[in-house]
Protein backbone atom coordinates (compact mmCIF):
# COMPACT_ATOMS: atom_id res chain seq x y z
CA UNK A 1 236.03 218.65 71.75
CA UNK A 2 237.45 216.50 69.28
CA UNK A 3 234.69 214.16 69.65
CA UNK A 4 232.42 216.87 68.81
CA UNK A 5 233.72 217.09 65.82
CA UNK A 6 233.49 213.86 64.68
CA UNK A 7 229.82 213.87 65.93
CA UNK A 8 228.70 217.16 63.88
CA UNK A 9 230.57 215.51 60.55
CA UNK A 10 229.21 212.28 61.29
CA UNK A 11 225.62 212.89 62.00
CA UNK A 12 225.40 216.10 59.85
CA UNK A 13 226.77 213.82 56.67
CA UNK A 14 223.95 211.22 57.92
CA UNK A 15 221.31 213.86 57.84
CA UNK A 16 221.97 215.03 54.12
CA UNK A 17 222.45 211.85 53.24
CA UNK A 18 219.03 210.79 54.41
CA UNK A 19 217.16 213.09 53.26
CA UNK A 20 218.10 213.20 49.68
CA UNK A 21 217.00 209.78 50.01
CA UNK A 22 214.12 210.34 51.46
CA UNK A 23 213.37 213.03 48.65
CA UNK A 24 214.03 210.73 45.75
CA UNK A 25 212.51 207.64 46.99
CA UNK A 26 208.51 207.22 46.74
CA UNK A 27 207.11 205.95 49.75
CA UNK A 28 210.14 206.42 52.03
CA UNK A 29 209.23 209.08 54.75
CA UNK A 30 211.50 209.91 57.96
CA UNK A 31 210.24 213.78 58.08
CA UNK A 32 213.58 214.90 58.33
CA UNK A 33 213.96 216.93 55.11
CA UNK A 34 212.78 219.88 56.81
CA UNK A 35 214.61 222.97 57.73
CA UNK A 36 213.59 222.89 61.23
CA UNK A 37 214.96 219.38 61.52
CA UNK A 38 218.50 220.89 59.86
CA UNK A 39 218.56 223.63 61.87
CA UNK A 40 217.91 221.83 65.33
CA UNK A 41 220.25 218.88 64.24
CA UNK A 42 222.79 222.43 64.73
CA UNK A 43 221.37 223.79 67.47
CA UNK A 44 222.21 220.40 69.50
CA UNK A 45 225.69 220.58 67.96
CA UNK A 46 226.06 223.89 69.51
CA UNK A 47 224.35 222.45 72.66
CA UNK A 48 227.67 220.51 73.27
CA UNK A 49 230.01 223.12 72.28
CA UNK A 50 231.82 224.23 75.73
CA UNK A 51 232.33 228.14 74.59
CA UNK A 52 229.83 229.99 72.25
CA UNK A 53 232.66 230.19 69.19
CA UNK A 54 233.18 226.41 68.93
CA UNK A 55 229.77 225.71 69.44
CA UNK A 56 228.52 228.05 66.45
CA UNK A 57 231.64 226.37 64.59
CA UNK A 58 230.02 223.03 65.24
CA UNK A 59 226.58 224.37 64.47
CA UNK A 60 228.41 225.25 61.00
CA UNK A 61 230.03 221.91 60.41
CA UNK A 62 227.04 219.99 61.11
CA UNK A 63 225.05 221.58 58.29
CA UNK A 64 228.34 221.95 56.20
CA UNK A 65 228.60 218.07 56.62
CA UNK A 66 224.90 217.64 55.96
CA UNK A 67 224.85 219.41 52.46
CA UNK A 68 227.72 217.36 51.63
CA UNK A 69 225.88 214.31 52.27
CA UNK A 70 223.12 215.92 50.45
CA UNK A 71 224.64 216.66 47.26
CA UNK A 72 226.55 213.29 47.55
CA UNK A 73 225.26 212.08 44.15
CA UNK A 74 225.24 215.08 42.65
CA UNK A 75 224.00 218.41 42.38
CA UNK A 76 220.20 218.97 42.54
CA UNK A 77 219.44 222.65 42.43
CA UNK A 78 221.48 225.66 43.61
CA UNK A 79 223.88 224.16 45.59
CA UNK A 80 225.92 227.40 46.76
CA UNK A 81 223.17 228.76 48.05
CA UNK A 82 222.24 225.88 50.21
CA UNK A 83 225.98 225.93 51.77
CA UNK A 84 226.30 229.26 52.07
CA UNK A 85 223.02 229.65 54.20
CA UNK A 86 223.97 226.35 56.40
CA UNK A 87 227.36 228.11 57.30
CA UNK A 88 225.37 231.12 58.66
CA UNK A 89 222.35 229.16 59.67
CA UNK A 90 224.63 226.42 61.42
CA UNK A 91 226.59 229.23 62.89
CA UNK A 92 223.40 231.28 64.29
CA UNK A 93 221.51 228.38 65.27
CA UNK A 94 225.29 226.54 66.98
CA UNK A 95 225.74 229.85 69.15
CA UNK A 96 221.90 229.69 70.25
CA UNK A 97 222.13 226.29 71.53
CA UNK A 98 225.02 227.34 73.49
CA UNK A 99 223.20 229.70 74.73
CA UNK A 100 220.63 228.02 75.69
CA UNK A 101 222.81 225.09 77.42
CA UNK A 102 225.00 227.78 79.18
CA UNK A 103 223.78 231.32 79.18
CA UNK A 104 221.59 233.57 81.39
CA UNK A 105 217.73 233.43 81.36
CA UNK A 106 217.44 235.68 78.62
CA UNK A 107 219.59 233.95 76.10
CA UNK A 108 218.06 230.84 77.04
CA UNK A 109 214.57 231.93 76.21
CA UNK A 110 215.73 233.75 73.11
CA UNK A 111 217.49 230.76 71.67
CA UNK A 112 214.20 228.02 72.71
CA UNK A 113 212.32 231.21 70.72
CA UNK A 114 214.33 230.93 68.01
CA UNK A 115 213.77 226.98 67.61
CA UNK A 116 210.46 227.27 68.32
CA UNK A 117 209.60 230.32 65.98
CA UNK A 118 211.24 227.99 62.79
CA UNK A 119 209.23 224.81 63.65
CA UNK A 120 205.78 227.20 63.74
CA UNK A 121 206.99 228.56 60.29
CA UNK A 122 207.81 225.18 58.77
CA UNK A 123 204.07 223.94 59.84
CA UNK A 124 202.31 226.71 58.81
CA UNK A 125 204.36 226.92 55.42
CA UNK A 126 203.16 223.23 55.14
CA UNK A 127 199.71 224.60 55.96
CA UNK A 128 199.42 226.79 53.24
CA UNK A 129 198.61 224.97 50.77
CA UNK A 130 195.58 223.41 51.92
CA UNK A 131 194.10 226.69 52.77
CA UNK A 132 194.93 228.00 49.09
CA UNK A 133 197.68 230.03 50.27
CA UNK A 134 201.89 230.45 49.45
CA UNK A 135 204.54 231.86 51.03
CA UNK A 136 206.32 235.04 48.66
């Protein structure tokens, strides 16, 4: 478990990290500054949590750890916001790839749903403006 750990700081503080730069730096495109990205870079934290409590806890780190390495250099917007919704987002999305790892049929399809359902948002939300259209 300790290793876990260590992963979900490491690779969550590589995330933010690299997409801040990939933000401010023209030209410089990894497509990872995405929430869907974020939230499955959780959901495979959880995925090697052994119980559903650590694994939501490392769900939480990893995005904890990623808006640290986000806001590295600074703040760029509302930061509390951002760190409050990757503790409950980390947390939610940890426990669901538990779930899926470990847990019945149902909880398995629910938590693939759950991945699935925020990819289709982030594309259509990228959509959206070609057609015209914005999200509320």
């Amino acid at each position: 478990m300790a290793s876990m750990i260590w992963i979900s700081i490491a690779g969550g503080f590589a995330l933010g990290l690299l997409s801040r730069l990939e933000e401010a730096t023209p030209g410089f495109h990894l497509a990872i500054s995405t929430s869907s990205v974020w939230l499955a870079a959780a959901f495979a934290a959880g995925w090697g949590g052994r119980r559903p409590w650590p694994a939501a806890g490392l769900g939480a780190l990893t995005l904890s750890s990623a808006n640290a390495g986000y806001y590295l250099r600074g703040v760029y917007g509302p930061m509390e916001r951002w760190v409050l919704l990757g503790l409950i987002a980390g947390a939610v999305f940890g426990g669901l790839g538990h779930a899926c790892r470990s847990g019945a049929a149902p909880w398995r399809q629910l938590a693939v749903a759950a991945l699935l359902a925020v990819g289709l948002f982030e594309l259509i939300g990228a959509q959206l403006p070609v057609l015209g259209l914005s999200l509320p």
